[in-house]
C-alpha atoms as a PDB file:
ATOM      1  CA  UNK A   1       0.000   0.000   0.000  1.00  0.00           C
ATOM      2  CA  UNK A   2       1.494   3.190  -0.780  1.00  0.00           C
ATOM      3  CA  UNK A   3       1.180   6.293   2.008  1.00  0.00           C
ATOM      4  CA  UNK A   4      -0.550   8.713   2.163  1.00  0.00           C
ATOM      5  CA  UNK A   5       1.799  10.684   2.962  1.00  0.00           C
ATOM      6  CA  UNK A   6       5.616  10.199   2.890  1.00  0.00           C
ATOM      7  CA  UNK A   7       8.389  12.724   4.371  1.00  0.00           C
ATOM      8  CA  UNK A   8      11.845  12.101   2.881  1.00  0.00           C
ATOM      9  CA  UNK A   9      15.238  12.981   4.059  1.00  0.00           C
ATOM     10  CA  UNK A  10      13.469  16.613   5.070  1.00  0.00           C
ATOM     11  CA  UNK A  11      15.459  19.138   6.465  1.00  0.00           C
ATOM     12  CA  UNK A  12      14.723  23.101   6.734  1.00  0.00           C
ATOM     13  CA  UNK A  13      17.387  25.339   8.104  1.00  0.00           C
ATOM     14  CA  UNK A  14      17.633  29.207   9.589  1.00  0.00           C
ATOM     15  CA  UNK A  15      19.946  31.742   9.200  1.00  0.00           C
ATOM     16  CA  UNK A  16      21.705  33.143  12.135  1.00  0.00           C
ATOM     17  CA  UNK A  17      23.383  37.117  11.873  1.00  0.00           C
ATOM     18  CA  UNK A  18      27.335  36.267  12.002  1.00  0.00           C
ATOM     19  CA  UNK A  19      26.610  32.590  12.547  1.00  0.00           C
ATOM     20  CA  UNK A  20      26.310  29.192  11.073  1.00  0.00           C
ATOM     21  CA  UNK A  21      22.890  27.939   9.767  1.00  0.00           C
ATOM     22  CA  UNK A  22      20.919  26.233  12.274  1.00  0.00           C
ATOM     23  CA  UNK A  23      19.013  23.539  11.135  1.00  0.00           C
ATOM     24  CA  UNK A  24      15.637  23.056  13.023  1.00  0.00           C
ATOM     25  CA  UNK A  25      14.675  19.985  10.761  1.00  0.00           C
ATOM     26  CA  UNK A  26      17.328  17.445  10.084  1.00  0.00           C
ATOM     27  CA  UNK A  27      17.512  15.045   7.331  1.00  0.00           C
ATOM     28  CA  UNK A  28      14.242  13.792   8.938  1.00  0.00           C
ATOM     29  CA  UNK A  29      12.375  10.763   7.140  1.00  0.00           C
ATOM     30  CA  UNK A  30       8.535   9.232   8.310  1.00  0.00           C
ATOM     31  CA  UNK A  31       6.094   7.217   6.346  1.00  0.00           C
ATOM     32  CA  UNK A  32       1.960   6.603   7.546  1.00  0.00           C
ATOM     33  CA  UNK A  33      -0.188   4.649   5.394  1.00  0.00           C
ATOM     34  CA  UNK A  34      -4.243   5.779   4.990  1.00  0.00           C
ATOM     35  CA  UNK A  35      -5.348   5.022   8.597  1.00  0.00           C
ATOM     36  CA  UNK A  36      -2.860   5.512  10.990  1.00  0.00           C
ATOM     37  CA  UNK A  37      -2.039   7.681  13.893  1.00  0.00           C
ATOM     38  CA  UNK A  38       1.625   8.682  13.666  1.00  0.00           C
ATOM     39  CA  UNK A  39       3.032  10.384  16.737  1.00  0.00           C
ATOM     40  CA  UNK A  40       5.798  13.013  16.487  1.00  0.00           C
ATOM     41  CA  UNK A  41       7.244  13.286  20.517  1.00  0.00           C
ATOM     42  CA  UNK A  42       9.961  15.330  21.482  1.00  0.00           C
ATOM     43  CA  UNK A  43      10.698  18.471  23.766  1.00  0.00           C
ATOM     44  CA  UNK A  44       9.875  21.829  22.966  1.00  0.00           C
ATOM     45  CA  UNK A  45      12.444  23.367  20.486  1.00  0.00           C
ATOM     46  CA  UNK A  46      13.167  20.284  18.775  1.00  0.00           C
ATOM     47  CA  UNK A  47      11.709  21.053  15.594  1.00  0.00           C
ATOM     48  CA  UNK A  48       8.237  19.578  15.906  1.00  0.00           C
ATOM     49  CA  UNK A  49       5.908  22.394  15.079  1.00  0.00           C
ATOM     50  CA  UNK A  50       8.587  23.336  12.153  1.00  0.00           C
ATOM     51  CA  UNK A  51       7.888  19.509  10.277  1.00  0.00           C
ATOM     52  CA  UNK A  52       4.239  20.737  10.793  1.00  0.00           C
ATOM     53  CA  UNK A  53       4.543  23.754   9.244  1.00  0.00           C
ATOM     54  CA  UNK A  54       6.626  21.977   6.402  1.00  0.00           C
ATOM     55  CA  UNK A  55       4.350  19.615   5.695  1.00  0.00           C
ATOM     56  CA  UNK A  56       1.538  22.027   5.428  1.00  0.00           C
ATOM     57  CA  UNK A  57       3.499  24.602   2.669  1.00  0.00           C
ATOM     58  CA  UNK A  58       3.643  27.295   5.603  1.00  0.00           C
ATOM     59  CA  UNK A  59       7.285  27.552   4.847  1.00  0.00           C
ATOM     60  CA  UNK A  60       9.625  25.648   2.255  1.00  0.00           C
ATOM     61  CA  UNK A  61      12.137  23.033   2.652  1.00  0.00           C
ATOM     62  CA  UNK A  62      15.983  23.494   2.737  1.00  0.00           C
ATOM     63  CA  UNK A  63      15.865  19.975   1.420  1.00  0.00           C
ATOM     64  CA  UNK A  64      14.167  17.010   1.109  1.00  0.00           C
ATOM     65  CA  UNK A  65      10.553  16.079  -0.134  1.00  0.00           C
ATOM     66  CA  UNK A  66       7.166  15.988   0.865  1.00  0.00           C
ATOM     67  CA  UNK A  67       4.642  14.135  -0.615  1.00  0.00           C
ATOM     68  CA  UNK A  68       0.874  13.585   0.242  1.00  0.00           C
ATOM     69  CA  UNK A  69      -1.603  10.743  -1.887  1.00  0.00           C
ATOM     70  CA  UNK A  70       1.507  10.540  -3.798  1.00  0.00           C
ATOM     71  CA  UNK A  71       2.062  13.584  -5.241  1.00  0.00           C
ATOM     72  CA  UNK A  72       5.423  15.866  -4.422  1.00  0.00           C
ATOM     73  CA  UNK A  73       3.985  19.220  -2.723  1.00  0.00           C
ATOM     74  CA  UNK A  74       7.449  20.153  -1.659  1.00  0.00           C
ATOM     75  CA  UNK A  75       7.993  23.402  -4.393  1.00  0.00           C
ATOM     76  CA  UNK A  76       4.046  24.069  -4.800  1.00  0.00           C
ATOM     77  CA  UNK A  77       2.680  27.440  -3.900  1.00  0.00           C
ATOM     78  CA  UNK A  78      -0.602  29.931  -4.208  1.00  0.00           C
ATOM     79  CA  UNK A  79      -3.588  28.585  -6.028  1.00  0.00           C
ATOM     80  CA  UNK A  80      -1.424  25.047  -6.609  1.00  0.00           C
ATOM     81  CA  UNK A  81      -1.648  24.501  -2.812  1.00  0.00           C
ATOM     82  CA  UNK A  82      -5.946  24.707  -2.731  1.00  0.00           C
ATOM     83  CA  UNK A  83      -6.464  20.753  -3.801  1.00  0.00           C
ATOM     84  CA  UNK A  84      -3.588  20.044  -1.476  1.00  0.00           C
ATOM     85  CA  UNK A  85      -6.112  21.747   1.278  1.00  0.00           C
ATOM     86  CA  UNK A  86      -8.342  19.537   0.413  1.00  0.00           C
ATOM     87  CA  UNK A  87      -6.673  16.410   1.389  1.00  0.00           C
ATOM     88  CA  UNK A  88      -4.714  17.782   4.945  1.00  0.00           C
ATOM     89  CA  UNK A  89      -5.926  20.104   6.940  1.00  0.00           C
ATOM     90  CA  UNK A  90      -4.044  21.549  10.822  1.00  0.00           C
ATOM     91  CA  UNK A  91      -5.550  21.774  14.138  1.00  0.00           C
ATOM     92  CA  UNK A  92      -3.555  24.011  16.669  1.00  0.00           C
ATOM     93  CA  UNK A  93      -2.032  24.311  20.047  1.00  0.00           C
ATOM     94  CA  UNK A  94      -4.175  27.333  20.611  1.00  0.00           C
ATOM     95  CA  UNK A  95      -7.794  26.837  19.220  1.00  0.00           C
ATOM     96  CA  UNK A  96      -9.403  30.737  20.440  1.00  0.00           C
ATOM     97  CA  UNK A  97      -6.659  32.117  18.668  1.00  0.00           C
ATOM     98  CA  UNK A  98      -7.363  30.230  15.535  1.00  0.00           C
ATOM     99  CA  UNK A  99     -10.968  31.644  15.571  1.00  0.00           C
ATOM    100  CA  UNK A 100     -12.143  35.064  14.572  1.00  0.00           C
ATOM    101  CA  UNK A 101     -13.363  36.648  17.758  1.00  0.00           C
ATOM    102  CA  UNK A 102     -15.962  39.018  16.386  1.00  0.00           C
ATOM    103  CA  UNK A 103     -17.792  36.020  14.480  1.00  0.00           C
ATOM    104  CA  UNK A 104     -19.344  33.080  15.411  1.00  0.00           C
ATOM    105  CA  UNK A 105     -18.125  29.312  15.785  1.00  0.00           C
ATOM    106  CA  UNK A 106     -20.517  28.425  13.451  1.00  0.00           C
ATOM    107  CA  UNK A 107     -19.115  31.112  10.627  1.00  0.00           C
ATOM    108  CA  UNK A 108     -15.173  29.424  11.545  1.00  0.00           C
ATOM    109  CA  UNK A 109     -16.607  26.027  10.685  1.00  0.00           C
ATOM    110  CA  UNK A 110     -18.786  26.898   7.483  1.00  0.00           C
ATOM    111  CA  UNK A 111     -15.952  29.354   6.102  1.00  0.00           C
ATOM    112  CA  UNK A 112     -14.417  27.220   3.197  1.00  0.00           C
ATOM    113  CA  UNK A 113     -17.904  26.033   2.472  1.00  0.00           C
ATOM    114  CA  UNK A 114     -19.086  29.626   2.090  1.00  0.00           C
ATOM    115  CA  UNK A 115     -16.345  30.570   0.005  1.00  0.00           C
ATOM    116  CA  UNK A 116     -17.437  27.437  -2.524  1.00  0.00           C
ATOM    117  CA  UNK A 117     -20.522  28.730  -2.958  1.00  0.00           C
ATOM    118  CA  UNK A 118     -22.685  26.117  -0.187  1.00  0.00           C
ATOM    119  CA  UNK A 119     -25.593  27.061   0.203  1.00  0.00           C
ATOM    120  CA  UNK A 120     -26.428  28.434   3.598  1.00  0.00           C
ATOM    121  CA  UNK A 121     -29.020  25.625   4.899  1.00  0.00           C
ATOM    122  CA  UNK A 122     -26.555  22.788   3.287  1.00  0.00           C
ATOM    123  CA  UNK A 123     -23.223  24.743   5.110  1.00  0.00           C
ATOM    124  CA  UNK A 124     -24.833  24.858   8.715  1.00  0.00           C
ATOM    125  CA  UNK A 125     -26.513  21.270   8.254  1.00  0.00           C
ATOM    126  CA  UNK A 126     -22.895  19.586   7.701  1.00  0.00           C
ATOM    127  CA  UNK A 127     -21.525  21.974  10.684  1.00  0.00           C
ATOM    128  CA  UNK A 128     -24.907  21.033  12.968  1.00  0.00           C
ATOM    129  CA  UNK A 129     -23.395  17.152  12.391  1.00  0.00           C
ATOM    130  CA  UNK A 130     -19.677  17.648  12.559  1.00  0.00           C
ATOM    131  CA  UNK A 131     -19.974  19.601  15.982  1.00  0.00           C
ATOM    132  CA  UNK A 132     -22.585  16.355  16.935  1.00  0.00           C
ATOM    133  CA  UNK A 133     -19.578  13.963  15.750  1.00  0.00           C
ATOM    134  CA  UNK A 134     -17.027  16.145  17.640  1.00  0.00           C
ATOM    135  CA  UNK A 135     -19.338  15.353  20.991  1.00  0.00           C
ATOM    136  CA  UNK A 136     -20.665  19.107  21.113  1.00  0.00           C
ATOM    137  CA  UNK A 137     -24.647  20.236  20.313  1.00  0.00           C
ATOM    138  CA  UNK A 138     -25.655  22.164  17.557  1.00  0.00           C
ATOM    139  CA  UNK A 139     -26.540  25.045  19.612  1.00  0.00           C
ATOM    140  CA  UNK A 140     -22.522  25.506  19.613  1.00  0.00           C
ATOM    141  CA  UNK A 141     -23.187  27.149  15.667  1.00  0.00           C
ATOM    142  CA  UNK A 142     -24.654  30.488  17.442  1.00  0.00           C
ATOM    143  CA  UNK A 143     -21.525  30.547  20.241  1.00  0.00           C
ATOM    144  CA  UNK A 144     -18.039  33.136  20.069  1.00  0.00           C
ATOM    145  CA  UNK A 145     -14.476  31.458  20.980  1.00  0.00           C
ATOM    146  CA  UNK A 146     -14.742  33.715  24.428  1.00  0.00           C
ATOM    147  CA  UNK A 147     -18.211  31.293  25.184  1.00  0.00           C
ATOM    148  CA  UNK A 148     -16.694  28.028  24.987  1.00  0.00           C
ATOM    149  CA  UNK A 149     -13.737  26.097  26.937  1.00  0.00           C
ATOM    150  CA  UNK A 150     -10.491  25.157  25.758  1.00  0.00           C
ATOM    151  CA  UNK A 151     -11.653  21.569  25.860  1.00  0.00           C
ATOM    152  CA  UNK A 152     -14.749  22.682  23.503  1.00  0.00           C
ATOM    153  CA  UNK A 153     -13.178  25.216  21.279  1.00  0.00           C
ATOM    154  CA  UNK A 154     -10.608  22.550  20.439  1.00  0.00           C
ATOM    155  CA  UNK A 155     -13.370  20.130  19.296  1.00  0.00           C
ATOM    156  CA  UNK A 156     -15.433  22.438  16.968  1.00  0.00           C
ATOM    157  CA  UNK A 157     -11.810  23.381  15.797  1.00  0.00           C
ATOM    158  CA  UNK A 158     -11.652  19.599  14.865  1.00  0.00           C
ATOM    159  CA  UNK A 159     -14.956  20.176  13.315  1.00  0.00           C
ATOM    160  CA  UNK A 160     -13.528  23.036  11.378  1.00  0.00           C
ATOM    161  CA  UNK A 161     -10.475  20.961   9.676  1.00  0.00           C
ATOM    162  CA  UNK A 162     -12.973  18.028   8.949  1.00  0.00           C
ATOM    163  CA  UNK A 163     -16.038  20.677   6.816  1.00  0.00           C
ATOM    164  CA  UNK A 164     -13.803  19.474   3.571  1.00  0.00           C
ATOM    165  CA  UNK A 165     -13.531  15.950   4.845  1.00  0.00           C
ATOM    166  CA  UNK A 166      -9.763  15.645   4.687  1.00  0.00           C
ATOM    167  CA  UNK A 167      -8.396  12.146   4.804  1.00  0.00           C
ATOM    168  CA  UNK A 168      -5.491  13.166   6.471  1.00  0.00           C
ATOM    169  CA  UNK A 169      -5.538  15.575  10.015  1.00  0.00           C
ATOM    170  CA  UNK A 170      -1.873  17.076  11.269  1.00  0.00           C
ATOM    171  CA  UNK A 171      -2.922  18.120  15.273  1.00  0.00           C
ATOM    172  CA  UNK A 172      -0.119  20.027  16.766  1.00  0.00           C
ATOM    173  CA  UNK A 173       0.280  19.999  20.408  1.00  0.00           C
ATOM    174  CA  UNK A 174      -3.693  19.647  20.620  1.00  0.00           C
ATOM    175  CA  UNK A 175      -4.044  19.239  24.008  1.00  0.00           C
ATOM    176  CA  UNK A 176      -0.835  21.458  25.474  1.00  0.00           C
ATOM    177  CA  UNK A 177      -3.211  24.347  26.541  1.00  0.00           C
ATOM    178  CA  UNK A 178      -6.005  22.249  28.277  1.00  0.00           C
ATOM    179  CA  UNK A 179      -6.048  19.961  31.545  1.00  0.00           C
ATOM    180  CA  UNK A 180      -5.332  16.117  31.383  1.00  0.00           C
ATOM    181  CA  UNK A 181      -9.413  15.193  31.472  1.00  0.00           C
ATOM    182  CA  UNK A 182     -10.215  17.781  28.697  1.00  0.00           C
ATOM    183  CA  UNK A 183      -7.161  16.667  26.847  1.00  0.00           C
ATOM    184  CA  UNK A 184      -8.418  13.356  27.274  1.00  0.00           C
ATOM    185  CA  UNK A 185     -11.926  14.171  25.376  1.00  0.00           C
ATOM    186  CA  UNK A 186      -9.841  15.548  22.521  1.00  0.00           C
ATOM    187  CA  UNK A 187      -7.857  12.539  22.082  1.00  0.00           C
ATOM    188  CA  UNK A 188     -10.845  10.457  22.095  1.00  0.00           C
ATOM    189  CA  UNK A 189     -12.232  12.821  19.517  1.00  0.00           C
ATOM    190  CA  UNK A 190      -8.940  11.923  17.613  1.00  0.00           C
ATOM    191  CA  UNK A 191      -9.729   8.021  17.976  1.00  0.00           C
ATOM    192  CA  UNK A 192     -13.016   8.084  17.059  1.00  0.00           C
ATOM    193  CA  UNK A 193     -11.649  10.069  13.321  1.00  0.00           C
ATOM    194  CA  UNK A 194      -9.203   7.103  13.415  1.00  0.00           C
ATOM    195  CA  UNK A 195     -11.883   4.550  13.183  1.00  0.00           C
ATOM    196  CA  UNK A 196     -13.724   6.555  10.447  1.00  0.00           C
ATOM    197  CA  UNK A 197     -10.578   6.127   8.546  1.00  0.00           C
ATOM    198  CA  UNK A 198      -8.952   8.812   9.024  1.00  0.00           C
ATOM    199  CA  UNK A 199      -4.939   9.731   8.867  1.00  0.00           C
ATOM    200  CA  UNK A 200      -3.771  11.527  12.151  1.00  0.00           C
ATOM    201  CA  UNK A 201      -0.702  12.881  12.566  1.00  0.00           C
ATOM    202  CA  UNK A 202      -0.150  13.905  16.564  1.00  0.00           C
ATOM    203  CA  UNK A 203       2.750  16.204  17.239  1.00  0.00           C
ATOM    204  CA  UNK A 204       3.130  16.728  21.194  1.00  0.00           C
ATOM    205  CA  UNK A 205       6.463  17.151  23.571  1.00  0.00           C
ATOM    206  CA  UNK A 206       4.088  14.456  26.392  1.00  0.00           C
ATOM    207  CA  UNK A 207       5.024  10.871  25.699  1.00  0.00           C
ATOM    208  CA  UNK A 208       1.847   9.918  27.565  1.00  0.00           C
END
């Protein structure tokens, strides 16, 4: 079976003023087939978040390649990177943050559907039942970031990366901001994608 996505011999380094290059991502290499939950662990400052950001085009490569369902997205940029968009999508550390605070959850989660045109019944009927597959109600739609809990807001921010149905999910440090029983909800959330057949990949700096 060929993965679904494949990292190879990835490396991405930074200039220093008056110094030496300082490479953040080294030579690093991963495989995960369709399916899987692939957990990157290691302590803060060793490059984690920086494979994320690789991976999703936020910044290029010093070397290696990247490739997702096959294809090499390692060079790609602007309108190239929309069907890539459509098969990975990020979940963050800090989910309020990720959210506009002067519009609803609801308008977060529909956003990319909007911008395709959705009608407005058909956008908030496929947020109504990723929120209810997330473990949150409906009546979530009508709530700001500042209404919610960590816990919550990272859920409908779940619901948010699934409104394209991605196969693949990249969560970075999901759970660093929120207590171990919330975190544990989240993670559950994760499992539950898993056995829908989804791709997870789980960056965090906890082992456990």
């Amino acid at each position: 079976m060929e993965p679904i996505l494949k990292v190879a011999d990835l490396s991405k380094a930074f200039s220093r003023a008056g110094r030496d290059a300082f490479f953040a991502v080294d030579h690093v290499s991963f495989e995960v087939q369709p399916g899987e939950i692939l957990g990157i662990v290691g302590e803060s400052g060793s490059g984690k978040s920086t494979i994320a950001r690789l991976i999703t085009r936020q910044i290029d490569a010093t070397g290696g390649q990247i490739f997702i369902d096959g294809q090499d997205i390692t060079r790609l940029r602007g309108r190239d990177l929309i069907p890539v968009y459509a098969k990975i999508q990020m979940v963050f550390q800090s989910p309020v943050d990720s959210f506009d605070p002067r519009r609803t959850l609801g308008d977060g989660i529909c956003e990319s559907l909007r911008n395709k045109g959705v009608p407005k019944a058909e956008r908030e009927a496929k947020a109504r039942a990723l929120l209810e597959s997330c473990g949150l109600p409906a009546t979530f739609l009508a709530r700001y970031p500042h209404q919610v809990s960590g816990g919550q807001c990272q859920r409908v921010a779940i619901a948010r990366a699934l409104v394209n149905d991605p196969p693949i999910i990249l969560a970075d440090e999901p759970t660093g901001n929120l207590d171990s029983t919330t975190g544990a909800l989240v993670m559950e959330t994760f499992h539950k994608l898993q056995k829908r057949g989804k791709t997870i990949v789980l960056i965090a700096h906890d082992p456990g």
